[in-house]
Protein backbone atom coordinates (compact mmCIF):
# COMPACT_ATOMS: atom_id res chain seq x y z
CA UNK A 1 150.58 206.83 218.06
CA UNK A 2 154.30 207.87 219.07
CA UNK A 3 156.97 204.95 219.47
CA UNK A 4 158.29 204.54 223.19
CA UNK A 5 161.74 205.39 224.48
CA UNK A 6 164.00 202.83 225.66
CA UNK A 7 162.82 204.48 229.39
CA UNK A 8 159.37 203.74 228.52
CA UNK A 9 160.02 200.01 227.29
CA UNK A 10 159.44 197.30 230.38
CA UNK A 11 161.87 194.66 230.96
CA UNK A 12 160.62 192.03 228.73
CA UNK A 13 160.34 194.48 225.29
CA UNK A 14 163.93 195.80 225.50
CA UNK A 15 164.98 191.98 225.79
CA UNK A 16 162.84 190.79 223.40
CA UNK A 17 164.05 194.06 220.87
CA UNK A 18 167.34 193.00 221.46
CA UNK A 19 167.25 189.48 220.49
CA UNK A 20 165.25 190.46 217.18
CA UNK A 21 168.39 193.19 216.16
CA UNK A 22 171.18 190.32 217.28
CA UNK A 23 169.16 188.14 214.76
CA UNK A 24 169.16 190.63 212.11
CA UNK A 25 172.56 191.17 212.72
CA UNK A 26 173.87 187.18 211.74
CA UNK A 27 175.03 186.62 208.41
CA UNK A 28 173.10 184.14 206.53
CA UNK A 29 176.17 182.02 206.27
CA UNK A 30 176.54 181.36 209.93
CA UNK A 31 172.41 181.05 210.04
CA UNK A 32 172.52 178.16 207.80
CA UNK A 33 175.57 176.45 209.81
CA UNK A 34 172.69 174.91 211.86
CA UNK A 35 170.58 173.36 209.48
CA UNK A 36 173.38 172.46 207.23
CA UNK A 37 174.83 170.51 210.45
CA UNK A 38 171.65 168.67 211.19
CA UNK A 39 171.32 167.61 207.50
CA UNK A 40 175.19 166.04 207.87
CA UNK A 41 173.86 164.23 210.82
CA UNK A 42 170.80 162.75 208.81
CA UNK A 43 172.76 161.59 205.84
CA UNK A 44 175.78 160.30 208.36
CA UNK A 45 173.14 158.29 210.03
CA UNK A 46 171.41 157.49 206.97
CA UNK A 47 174.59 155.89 205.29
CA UNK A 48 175.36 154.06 209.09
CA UNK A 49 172.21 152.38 208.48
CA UNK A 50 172.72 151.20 205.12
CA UNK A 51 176.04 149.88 205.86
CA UNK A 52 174.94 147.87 208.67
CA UNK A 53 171.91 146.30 206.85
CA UNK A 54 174.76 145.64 204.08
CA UNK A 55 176.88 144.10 206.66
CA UNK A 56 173.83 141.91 207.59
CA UNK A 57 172.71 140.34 204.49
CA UNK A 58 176.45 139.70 203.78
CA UNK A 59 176.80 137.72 206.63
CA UNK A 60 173.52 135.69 206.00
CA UNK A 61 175.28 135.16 202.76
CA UNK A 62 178.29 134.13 204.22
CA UNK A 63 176.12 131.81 206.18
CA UNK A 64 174.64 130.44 203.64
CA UNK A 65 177.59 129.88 201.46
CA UNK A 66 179.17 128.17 204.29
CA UNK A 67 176.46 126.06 205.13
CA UNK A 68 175.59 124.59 201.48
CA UNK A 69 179.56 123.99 201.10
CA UNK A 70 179.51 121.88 204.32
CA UNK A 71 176.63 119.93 204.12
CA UNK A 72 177.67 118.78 200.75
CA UNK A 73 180.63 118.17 201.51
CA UNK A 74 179.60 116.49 204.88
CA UNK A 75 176.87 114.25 202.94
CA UNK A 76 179.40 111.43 201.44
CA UNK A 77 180.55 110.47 205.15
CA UNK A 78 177.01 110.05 206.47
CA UNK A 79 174.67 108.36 203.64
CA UNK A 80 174.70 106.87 200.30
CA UNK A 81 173.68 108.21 197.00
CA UNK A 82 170.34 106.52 196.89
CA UNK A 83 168.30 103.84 199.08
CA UNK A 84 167.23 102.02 195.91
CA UNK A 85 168.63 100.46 192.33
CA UNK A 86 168.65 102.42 189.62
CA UNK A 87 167.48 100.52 186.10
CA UNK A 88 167.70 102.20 182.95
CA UNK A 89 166.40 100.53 179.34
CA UNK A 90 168.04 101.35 175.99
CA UNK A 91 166.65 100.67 172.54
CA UNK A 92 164.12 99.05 174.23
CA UNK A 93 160.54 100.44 174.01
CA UNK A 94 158.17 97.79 175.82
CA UNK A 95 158.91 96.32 179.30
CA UNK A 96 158.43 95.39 182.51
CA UNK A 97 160.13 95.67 185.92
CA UNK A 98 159.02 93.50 188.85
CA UNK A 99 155.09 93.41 186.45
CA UNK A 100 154.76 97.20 186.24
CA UNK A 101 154.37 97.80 182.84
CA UNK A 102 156.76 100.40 180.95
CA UNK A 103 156.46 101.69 177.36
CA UNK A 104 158.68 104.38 175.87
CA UNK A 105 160.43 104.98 179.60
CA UNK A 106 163.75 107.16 178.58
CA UNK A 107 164.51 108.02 182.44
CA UNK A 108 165.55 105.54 185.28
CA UNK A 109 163.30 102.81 187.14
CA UNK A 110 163.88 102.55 190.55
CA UNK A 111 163.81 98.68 191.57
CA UNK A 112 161.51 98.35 194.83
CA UNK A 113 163.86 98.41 198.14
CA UNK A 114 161.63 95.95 199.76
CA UNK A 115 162.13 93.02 197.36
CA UNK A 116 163.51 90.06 197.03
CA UNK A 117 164.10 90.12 193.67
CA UNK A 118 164.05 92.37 190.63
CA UNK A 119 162.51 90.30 187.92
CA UNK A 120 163.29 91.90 183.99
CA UNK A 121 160.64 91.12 180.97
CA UNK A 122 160.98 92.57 177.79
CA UNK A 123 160.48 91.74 174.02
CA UNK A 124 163.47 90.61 172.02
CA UNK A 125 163.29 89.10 168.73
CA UNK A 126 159.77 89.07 168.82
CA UNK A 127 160.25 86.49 172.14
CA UNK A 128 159.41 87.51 175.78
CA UNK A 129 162.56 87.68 178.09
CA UNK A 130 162.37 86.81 181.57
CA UNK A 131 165.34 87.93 183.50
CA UNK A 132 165.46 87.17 187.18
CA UNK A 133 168.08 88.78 189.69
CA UNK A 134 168.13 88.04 193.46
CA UNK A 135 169.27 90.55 196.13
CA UNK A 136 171.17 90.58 199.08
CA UNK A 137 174.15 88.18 197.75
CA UNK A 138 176.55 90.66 198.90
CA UNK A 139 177.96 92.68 201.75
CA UNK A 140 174.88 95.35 201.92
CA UNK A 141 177.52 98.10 203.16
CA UNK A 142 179.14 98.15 200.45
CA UNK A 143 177.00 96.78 197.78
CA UNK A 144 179.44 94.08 196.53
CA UNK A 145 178.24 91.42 194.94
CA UNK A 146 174.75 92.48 195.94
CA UNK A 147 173.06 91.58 192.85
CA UNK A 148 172.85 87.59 191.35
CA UNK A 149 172.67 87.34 187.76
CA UNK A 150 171.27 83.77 186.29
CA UNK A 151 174.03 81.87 184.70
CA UNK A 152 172.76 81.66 181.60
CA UNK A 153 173.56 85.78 181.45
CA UNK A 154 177.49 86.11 182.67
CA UNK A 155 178.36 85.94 179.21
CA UNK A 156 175.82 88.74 178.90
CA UNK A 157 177.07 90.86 181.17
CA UNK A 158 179.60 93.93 181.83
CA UNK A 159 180.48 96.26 184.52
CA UNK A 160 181.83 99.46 182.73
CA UNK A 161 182.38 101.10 185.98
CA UNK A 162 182.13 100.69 189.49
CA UNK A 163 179.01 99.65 190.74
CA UNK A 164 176.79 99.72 187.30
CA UNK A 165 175.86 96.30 185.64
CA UNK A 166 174.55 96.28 181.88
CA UNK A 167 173.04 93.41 180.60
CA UNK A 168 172.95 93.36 176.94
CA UNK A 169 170.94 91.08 173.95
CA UNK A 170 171.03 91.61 170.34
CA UNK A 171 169.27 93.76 168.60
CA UNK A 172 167.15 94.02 165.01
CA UNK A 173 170.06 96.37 163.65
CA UNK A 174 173.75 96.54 164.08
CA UNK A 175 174.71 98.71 166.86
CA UNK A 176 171.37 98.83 167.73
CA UNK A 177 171.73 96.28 170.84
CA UNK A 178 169.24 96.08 173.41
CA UNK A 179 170.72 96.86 177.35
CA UNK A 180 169.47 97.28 180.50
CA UNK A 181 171.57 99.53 182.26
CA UNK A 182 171.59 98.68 186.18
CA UNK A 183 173.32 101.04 188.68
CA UNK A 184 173.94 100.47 192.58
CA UNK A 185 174.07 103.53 195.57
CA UNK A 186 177.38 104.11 195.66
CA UNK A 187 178.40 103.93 200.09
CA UNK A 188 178.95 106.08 202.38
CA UNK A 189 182.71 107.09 202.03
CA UNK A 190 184.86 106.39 205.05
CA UNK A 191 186.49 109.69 205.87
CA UNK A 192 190.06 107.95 206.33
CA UNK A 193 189.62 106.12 202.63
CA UNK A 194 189.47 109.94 201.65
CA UNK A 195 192.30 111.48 203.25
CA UNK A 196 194.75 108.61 203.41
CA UNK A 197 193.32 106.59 199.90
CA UNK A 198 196.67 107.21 197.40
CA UNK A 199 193.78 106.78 194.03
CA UNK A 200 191.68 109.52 192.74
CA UNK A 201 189.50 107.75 190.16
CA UNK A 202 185.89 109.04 190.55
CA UNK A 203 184.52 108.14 187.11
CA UNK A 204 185.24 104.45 186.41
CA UNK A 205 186.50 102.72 189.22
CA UNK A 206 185.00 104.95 192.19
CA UNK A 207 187.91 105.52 193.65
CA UNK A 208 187.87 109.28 196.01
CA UNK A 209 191.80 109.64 197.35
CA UNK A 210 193.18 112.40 198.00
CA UNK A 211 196.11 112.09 199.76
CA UNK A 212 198.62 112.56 196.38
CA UNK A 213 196.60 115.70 196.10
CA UNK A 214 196.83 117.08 200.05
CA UNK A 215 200.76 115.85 199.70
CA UNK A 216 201.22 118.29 196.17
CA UNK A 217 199.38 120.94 197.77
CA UNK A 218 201.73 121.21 200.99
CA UNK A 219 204.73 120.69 198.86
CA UNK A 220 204.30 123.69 196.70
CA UNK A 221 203.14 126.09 199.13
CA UNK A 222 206.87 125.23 200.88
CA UNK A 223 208.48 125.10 198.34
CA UNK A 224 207.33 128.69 197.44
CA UNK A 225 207.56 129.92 200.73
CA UNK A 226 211.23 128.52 200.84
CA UNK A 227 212.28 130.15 197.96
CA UNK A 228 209.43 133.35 198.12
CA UNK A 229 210.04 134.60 201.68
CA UNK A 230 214.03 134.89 202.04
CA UNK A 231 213.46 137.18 198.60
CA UNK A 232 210.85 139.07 200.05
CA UNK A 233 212.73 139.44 203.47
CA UNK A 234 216.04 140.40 201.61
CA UNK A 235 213.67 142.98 199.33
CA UNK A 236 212.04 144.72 201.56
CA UNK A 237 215.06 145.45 203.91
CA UNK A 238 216.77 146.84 200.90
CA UNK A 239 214.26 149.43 200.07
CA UNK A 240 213.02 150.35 203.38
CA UNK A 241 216.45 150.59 204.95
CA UNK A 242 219.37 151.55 202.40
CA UNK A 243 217.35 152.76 199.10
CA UNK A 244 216.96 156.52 198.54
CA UNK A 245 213.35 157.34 198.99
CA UNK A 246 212.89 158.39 195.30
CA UNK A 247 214.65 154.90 193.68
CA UNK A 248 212.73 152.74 196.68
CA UNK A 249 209.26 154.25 195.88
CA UNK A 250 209.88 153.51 192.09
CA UNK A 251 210.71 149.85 193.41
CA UNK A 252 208.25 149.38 195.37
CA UNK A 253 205.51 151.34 192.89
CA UNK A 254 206.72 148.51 190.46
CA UNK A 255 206.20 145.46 193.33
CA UNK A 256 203.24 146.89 193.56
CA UNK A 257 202.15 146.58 189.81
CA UNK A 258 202.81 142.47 190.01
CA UNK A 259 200.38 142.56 193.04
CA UNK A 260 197.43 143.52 190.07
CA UNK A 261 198.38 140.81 187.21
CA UNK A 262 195.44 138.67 186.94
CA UNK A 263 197.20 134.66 188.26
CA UNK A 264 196.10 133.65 184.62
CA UNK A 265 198.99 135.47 183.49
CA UNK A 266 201.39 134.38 185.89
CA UNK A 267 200.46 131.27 184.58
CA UNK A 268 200.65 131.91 180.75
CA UNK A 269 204.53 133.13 181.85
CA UNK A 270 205.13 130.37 183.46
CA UNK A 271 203.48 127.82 180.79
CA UNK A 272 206.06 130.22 177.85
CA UNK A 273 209.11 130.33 180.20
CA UNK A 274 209.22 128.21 183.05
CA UNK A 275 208.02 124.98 181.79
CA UNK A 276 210.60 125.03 178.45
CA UNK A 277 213.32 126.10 180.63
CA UNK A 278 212.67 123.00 182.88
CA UNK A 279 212.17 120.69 180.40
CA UNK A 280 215.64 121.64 178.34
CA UNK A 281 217.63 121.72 181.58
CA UNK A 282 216.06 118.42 183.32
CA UNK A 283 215.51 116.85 179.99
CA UNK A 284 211.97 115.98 180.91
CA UNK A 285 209.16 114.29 178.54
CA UNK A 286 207.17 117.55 180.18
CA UNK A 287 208.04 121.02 181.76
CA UNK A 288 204.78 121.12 183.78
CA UNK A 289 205.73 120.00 187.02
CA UNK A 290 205.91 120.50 190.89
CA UNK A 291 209.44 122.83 190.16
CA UNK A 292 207.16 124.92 187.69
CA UNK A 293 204.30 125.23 190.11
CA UNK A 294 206.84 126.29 193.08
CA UNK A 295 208.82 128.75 190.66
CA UNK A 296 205.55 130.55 189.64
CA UNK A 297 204.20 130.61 193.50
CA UNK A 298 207.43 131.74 194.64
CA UNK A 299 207.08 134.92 192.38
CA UNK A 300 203.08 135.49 192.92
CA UNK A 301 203.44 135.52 196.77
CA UNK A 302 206.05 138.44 196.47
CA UNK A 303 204.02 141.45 196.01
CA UNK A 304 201.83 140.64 198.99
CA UNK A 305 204.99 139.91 201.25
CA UNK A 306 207.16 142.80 200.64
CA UNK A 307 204.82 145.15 200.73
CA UNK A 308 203.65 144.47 204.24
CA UNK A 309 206.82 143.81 205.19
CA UNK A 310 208.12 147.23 204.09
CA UNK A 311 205.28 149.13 205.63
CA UNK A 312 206.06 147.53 208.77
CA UNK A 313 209.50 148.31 208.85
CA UNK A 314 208.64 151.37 208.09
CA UNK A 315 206.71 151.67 210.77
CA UNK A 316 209.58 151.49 213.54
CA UNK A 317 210.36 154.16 214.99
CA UNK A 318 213.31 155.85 214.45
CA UNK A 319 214.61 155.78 217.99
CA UNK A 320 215.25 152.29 217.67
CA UNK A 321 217.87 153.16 214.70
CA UNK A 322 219.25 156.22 216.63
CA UNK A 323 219.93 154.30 219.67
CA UNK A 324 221.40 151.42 217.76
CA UNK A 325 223.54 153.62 215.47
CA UNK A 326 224.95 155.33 219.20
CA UNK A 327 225.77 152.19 220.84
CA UNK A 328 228.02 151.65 217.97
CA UNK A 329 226.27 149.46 215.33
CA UNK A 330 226.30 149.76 211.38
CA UNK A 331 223.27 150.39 209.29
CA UNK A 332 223.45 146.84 208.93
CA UNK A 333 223.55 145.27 212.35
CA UNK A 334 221.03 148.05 212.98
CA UNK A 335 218.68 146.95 209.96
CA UNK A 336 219.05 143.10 211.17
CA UNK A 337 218.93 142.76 215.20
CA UNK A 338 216.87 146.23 216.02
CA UNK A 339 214.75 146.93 212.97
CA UNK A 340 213.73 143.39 211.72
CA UNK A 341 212.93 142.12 214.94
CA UNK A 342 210.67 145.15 216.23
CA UNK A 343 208.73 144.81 212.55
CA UNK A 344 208.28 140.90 213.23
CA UNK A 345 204.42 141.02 213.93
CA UNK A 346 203.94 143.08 210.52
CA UNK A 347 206.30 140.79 208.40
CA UNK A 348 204.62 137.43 210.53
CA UNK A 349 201.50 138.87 209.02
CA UNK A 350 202.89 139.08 205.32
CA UNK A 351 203.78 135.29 205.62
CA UNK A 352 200.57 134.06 206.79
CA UNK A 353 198.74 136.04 203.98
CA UNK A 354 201.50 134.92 201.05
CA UNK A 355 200.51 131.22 202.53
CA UNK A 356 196.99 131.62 202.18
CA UNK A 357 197.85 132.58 198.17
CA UNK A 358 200.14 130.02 197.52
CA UNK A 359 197.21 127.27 199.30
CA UNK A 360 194.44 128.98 197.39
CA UNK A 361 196.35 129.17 193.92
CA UNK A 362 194.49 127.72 191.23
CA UNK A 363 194.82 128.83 187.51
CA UNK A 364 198.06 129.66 187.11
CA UNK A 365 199.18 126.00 189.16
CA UNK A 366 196.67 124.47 186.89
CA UNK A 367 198.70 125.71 183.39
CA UNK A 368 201.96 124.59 184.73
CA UNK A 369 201.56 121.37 186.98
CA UNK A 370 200.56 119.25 184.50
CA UNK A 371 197.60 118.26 187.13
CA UNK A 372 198.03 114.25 187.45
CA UNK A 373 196.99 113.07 190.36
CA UNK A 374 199.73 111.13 191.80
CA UNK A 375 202.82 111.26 194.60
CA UNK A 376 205.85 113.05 192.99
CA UNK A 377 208.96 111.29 193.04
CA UNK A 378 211.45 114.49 191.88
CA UNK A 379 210.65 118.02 191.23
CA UNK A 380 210.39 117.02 187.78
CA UNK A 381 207.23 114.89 188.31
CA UNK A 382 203.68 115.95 187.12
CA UNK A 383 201.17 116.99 189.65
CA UNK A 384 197.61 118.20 190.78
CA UNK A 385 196.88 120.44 193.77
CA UNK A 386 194.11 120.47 195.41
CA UNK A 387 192.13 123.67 194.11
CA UNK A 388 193.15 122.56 190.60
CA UNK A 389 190.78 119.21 191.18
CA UNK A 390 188.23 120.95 192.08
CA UNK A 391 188.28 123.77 188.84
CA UNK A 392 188.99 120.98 186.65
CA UNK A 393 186.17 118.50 187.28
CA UNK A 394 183.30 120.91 188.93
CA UNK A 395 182.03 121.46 185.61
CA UNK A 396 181.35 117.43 184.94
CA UNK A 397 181.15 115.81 188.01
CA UNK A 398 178.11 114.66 189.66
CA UNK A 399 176.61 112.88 192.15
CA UNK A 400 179.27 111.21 194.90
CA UNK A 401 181.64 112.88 192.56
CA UNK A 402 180.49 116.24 193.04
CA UNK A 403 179.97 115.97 196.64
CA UNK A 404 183.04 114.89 197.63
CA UNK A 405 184.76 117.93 195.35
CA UNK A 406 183.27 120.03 198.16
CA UNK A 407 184.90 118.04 200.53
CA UNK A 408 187.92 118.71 199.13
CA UNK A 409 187.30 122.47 200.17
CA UNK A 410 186.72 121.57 203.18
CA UNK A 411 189.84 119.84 204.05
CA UNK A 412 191.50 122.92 201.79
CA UNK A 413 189.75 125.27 204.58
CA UNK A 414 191.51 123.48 207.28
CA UNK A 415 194.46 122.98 205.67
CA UNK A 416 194.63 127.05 205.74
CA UNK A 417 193.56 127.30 209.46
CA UNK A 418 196.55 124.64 210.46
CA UNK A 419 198.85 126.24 208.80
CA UNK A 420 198.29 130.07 209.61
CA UNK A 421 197.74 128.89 213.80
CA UNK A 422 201.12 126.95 213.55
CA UNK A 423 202.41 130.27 212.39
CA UNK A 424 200.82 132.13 214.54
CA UNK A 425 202.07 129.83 217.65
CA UNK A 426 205.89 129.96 216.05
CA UNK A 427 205.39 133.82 216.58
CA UNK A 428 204.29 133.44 220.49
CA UNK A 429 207.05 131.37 220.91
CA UNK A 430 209.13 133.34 219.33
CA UNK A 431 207.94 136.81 220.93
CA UNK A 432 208.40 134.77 224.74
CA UNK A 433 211.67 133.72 223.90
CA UNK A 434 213.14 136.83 223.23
C-alpha cells in the first residue's frame, strides 16, 4: 500500500481531508461553545416555564382569594343567616320540641319552618311543661315580634341580645336554672343601614354601622397626607437637588432604613411618645387619638414618598437644569418650575402608593387610636379605622358578624380605587392644563 499525493486525491477526499485537519485544529474551548450554548437555552427555557406555571397558580390564587372575600362579604345583602329558629336547652336533659322527643341534646334544634307553632314540653319539678309559641306575629322581614309568648311567661322571659329569647324556670339547685335558649335569623342587611348606620354594635344589639369607621379612616389618611407629603416634597428636593452626593446618599441610605421597621414598631413609638406627649399638651383623659394616628401615618408614609420622589427627580435630565440655569434662573427657581414639574408623574406615583399605606395601616393605628367606634369631635377624640375593626374582632366574630367584617374589606378595596383614580384624574388635569 503507498498513501496518495494530493494529485492523486479526487475532489471529494481533499475536501473531506480538509475539514477533518480544520477540526483537529479547534481548541476544545471554542468546541464546547456549542453545546454549552444549547444547554443555556434549555435551562433559560426551562426556568420560562416554571415561572409562567408560577404566575398561573398565583393568579388562580388570587382568584380564589378574591372570590371567597366577596361572596362573604356579598352574602349579608342578599339572605339571612338561617331559614329556620334556632332552640337550644340548658340544664335540661329530657324534652320535646313540636313531639319529637330529645334526651341529652347539647347542640341546637331547629323549629320546623312550616309551622304554625313551636310547642315546648319538658320536665320541671318533676311536672310536665307545656309551652306554646305562635309564629308569624311580626313583620317576617325583619323578624320583629315574630314569636308570641303565652302570658303567663313575660315574667319568664329575657332578650339578652338582639333577636335571641330565653325562657327560663327554676331549677333543683341554685344557679342551676332551667332555659330554653331561642334564637331568630338575623335579616338581610340593607347595604345603606351599613354604610350610612352611625352604630357598630354587632354582639348585643345587632347593630352593623360603619359610617364613624369609613369617616376615621378618610380623616387620617388626610390628615397624614397633609402633613406627610409637603415633608416628603420639601425632602426629596433637598437631597436630590442641593445635597452633596456623599451627605444625600447617607440621607437617603437612612430614609431608606425607616422604609424596613416592621408598622408594629412605629406603633410601639408612637404608643411611648406620641400618645404622652398629646395627652400632657391637650390635657386629655387619653393620648390615643385621631392626632396620634395622623402623627404616626404622617411619618410611616415618608420612606415610600421620598424615595420615589427622589429617583424621579433624579431622573430629569440635565438639560432641563442647563437650559434653566442659561435663561437666567437660580438653582432654586430651577429646582421648583423646571425640575419638579418634569418629575410630576414619578412623585404623582409616590402619593398614590403613600395613600394606599396610610388606607391599609393597621397595627400601628390600632396601638395609638384608642379604636372606639364613634364620630370624632376634635383631634383629641378616640377612634377606630377601618382595618383596625376588622384585626380586632376577626378572631371572635361569627356568623352575620363575621360576614359583614369582610364587607368591610370590600368597601376598604374601593375606598383605595376612589381615591388613587381621583388622583390619577387630578394628574390628567393637571398634565392638560399646563
Amino acid at each position: 500500500m503507498y498513501r496518495k499525493t494530493m494529485y492523486q486525491l479526487t475532489d471529494n477526499e481533499i475536501s473531506i481531508r480538509r475539514n477533518a485537519a480544520s477540526t483537529d485544529c479547534v481548541s476544545p474551548v471554542k468546541r464546547d461553545m456549542p453545546m454549552k450554548k444549547n444547554l443555556r437555552i434549555r435551562i433559560d427555557a426551562n426556568i420560562r416555564i416554571g415561572f409562567r406555571i408560577i404566575s398561573f397558580f398565583s393568579l388562580i390564587a388570587l382568584i380564589a382569594m378574591l372570590s371567597f372575600v366577596f361572596y362573604e362579604g356579598i352574602t349579608p345583602f342578599i339572605s339571612p343567616t338561617s331559614s329556620k329558629i334556632s332552640i337550644v336547652a340548658e340544664h335540661i336533659d329530657h324534652f320535646w320540641i313540636n313531639g319529637q322527643e330529645y334526651r341529652n341534646h347539647r347542640t341546637s334544634v331547629d323549629a320546623p319552618a312550616d309551622a304554625d307553632k313551636i310547642i315546648i314540653e319538658f320536665i320541671n319539678d318533676g311536672e310536665k311543661k307545656h309551652i306554646p309559641i305562635a309564629l308569624g306575629g311580626g313583620r317576617a322581614d325583619t323578624w320583629e315580634d315574630i314569636l308570641e309568648f303565652p302570658d303567663d311567661l313575660q315574667h319568664q322571659i329575657s332578650s339578652p341580645e338582639a333577636y335571641t329569647y330565653t325562657i327560663s324556670f327554676p331549677g333543683a339547685l341554685a344557679g342551676m336554672d332551667q332555659k330554653f335558649h331561642i334564637t331568630l335569623p338575623e335579616p338581610r342587611q340593607k347595604l345603606t343601614e351599613f354604610i350610612l348606620g352611625t352604630e357598630w354594635r354587632p354582639v348585643y344589639k345587632k347593630l352593623y354601622g360603619i359610617l364613624p369607621m369609613i369617616t376615621a379612616t378618610l380623616l387620617t389618611t388626610a390628615g397624614a397626607l397633609l402633613i406627610g407629603v409637603p415633608i416628603a416634597l420639601l425632602s426629596s428636593v433637598l437631597i436630590a437637588e442641593f445635597l452633596s452626593k456623599r451627605f444625600g446618599g447617607i440621607l437617603r441610605s437612612a430614609i431608606d432604613l425607616l422604609a424596613g421597621i416592621p408598622s408594629v414598631v412605629y406603633g410601639f413609638f408612637g404608643l411611648m411618645v406620641i400618645v404622652p406627649f398629646i395627652q400632657r399638651v391637650f390635657g386629655s383623659a387619653s393620648g390615643s387619638s385621631l392626632l396620634a394616628a395622623v402623627i404616626v401615618l404622617s411619618i410611616m408614609i415618608l420612606p415610600i414618598i421620598v424615595s420615589i420622589t427622589i429617583t424621579s427627580l433624579r431622573s430629569v435630565p440635565a438639560s432641563y437644569r442647563e437650559a434653566s440655569i442659561a435663561l437666567g434662573a437660580t438653582r432654586m427657581q430651577t429646582a421648583w418650575h423646571t425640575v419638579v414639574p418634569a418629575a410630576k408623574s414619578g412623585i404623582i406615583a409616590s402619593i398614590i402608593l403613600g395613600t394606599a399605606r396610610a388606607v391599609g395601616e393597621t397595627m400601628a393605628v390600632i396601638l395609638v387610636a384608642g379604636n372606639s367606634p364613634q364620630f370624632p369631635s376634635s383631634l383629641t377624640d378616640s377612634i377606630r379605622t377601618m382595618t383596625a375593626s376588622i384585626a380586632l374582632e376577626m378572631g371572635y366574630s361569627a356568623g352575620r358578624h363575621r360576614e359583614l367584617l369582610f364587607s368591610i374589606g370590600i368597601i376598604l378595596f374601593i375606598i383605595i380605587i376612589l381615591l388613587n383614580a381621583a388622583i390619577m384624574k387630578l394628574r390628567n388635569s393637571a398634565k392638560e392644563h399646563s
